[in-house]
C-alpha atoms as a PDB file:
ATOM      1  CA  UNK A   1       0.000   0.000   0.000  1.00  0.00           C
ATOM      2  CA  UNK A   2       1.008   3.416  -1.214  1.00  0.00           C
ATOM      3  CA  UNK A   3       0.573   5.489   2.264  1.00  0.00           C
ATOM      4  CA  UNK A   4       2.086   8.045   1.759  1.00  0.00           C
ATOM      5  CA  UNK A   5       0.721   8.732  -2.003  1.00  0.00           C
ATOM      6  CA  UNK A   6      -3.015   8.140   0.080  1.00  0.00           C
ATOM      7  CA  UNK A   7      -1.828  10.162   3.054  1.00  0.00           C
ATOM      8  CA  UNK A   8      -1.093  12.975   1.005  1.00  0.00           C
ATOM      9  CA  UNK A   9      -4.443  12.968  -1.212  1.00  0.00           C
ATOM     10  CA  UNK A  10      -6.550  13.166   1.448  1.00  0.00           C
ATOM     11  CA  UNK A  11      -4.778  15.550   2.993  1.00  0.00           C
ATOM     12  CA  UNK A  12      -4.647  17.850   0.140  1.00  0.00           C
ATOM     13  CA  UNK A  13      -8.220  17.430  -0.812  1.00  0.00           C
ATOM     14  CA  UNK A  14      -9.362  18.223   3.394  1.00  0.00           C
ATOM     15  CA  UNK A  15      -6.826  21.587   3.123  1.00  0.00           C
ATOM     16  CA  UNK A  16      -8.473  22.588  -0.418  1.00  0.00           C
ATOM     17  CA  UNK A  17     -11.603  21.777  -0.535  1.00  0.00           C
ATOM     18  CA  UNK A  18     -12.603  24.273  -3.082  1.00  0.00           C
ATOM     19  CA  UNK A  19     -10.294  22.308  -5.633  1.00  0.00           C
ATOM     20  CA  UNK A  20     -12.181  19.243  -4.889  1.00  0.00           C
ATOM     21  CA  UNK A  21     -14.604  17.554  -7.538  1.00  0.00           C
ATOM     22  CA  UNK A  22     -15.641  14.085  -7.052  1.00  0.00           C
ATOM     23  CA  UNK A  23     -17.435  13.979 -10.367  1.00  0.00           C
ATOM     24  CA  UNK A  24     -14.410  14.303 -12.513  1.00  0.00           C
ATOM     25  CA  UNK A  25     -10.813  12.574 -12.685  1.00  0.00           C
ATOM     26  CA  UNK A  26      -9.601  16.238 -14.428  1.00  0.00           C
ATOM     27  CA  UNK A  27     -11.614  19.213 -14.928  1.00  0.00           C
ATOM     28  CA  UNK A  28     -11.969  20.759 -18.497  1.00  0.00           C
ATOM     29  CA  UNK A  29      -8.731  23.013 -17.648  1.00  0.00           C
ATOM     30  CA  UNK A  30      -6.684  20.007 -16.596  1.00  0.00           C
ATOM     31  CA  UNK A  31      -6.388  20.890 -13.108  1.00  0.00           C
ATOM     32  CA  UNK A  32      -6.777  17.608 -10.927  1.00  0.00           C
ATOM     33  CA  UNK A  33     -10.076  16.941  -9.413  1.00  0.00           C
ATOM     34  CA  UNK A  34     -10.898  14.065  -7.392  1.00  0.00           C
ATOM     35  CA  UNK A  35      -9.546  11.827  -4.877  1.00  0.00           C
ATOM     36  CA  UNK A  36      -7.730   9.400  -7.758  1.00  0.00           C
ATOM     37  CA  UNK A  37      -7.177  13.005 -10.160  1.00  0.00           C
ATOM     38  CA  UNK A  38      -4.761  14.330  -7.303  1.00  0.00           C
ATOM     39  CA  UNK A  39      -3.114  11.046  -6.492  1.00  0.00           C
ATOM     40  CA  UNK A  40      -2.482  11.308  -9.892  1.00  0.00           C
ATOM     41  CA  UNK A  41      -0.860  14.829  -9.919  1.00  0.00           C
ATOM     42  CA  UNK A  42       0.931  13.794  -6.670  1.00  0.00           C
ATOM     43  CA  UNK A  43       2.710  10.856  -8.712  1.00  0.00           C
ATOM     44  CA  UNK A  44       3.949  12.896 -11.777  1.00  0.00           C
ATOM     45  CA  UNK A  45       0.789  12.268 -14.218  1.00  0.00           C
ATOM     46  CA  UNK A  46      -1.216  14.947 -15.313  1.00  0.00           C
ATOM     47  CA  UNK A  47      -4.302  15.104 -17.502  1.00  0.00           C
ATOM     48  CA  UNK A  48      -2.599  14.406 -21.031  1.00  0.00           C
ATOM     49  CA  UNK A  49      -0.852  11.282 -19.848  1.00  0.00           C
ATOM     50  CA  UNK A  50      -3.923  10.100 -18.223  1.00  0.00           C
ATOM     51  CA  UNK A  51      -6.083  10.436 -21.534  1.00  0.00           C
ATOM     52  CA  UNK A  52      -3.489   9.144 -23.331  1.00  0.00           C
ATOM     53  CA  UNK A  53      -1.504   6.523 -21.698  1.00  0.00           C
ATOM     54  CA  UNK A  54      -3.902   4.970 -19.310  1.00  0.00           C
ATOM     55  CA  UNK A  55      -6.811   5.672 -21.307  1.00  0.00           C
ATOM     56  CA  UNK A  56      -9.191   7.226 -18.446  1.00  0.00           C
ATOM     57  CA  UNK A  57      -9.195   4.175 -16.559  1.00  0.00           C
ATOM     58  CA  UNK A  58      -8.382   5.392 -13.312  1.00  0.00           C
ATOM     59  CA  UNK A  59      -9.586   2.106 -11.164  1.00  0.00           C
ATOM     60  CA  UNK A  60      -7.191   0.469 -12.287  1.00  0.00           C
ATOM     61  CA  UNK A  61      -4.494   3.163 -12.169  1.00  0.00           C
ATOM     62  CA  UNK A  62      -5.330   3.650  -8.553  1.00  0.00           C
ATOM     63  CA  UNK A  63      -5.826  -0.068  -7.420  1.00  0.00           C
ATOM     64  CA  UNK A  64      -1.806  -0.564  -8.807  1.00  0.00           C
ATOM     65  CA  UNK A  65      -0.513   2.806  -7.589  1.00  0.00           C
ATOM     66  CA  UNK A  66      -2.171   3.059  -4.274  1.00  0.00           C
ATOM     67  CA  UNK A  67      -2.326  -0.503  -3.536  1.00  0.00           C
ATOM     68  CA  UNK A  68      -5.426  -0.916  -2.959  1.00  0.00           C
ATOM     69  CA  UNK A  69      -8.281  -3.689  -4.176  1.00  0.00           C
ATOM     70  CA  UNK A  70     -10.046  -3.019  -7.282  1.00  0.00           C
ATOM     71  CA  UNK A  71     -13.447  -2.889  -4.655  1.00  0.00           C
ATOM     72  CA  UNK A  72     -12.202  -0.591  -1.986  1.00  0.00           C
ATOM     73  CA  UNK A  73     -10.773   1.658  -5.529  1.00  0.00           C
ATOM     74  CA  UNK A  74     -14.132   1.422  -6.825  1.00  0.00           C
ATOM     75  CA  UNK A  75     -15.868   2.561  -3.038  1.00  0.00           C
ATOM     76  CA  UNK A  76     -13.168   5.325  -2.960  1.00  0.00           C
ATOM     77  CA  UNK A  77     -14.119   6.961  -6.649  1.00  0.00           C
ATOM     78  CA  UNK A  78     -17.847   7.215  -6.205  1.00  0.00           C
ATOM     79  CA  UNK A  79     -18.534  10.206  -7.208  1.00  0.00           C
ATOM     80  CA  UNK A  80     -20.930  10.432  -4.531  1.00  0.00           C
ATOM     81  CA  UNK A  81     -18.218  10.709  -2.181  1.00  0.00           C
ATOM     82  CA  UNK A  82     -18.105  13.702  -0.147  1.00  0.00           C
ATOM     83  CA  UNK A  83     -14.911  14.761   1.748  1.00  0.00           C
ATOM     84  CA  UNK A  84     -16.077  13.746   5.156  1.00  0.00           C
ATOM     85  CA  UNK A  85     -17.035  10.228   3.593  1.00  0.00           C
ATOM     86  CA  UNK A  86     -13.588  10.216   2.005  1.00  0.00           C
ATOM     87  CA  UNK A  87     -11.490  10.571   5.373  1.00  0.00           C
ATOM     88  CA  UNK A  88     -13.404   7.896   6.686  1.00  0.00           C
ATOM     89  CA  UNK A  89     -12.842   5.761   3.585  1.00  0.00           C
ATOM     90  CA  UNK A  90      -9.045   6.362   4.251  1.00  0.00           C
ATOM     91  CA  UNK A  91      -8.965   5.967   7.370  1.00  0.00           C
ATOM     92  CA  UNK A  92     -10.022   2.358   7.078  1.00  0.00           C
ATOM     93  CA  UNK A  93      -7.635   1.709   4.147  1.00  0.00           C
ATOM     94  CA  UNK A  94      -4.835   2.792   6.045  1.00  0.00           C
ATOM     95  CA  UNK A  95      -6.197   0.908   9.296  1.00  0.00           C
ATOM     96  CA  UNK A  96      -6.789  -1.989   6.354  1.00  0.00           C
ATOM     97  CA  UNK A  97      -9.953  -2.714   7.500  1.00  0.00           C
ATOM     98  CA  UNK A  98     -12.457  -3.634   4.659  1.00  0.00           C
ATOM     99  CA  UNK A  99     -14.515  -1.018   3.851  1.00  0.00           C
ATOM    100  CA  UNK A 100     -18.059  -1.099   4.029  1.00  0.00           C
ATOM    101  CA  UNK A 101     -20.688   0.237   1.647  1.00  0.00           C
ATOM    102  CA  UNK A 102     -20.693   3.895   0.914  1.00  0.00           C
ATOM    103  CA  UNK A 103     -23.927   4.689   2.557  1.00  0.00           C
ATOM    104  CA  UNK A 104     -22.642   3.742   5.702  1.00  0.00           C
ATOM    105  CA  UNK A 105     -19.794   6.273   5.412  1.00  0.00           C
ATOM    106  CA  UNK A 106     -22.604   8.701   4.249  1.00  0.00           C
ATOM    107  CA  UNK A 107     -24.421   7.987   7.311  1.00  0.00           C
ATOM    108  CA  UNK A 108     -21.082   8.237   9.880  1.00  0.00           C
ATOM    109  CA  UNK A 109     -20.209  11.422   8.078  1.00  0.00           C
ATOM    110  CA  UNK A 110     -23.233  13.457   7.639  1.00  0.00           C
ATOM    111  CA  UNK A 111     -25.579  11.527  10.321  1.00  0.00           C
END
């Protein structure tokens, strides 16, 4: 597992909320968005390379690079995912528990 690479992520994405979007890997200007878009930036890719080299299939970029299942990569991209939800999510990944479904994060994080 990649804990620094997921240490760092969250972090970034709790600091800078603002340059947080769940919905997109990139955003139209290239800037990183989500969760997987910044561990992305954070490893050297940007926006280009990911359209071009790994084909927008960031699952699977993230399940090798982070170290993490494809399942728990799949929970962790939702796009539903808010940031609350998120540090929860990575919390457990770094406490490698199995994570549960998302709703129960929603429910943890927003009551």
């Amino acid at each position: 597992m990649n804990r620094e690479l997921i240490e760092k992520t969250i972090q970034h994405i709790v600091d800078h909320p603002e340059q947080h979007n769940q919905g997109a890997v990139f955003n139209e200007c290239g800037t990183p968005a989500c969760f997987v878009g910044w561990a992305m930036h954070f490893s050297g890719l940007d926006a280009k390379e990911y359209y071009r080299e790994i084909e927008g299939d960031s699952i699977e970029w993230a399940s090798e690079n982070l170290g993490i299942n494809i399942e728990d990569a799949c929970t962790i991209f939702s796009s539903h995912n808010t940031i609350p939800m998120l540090q929860l999510m990575v919390k457990d990944v770094l406490n490698e528990t199995p994570l549960g479904a998302p709703h129960q994060y929603r429910r943890e994080a927003h009551g």
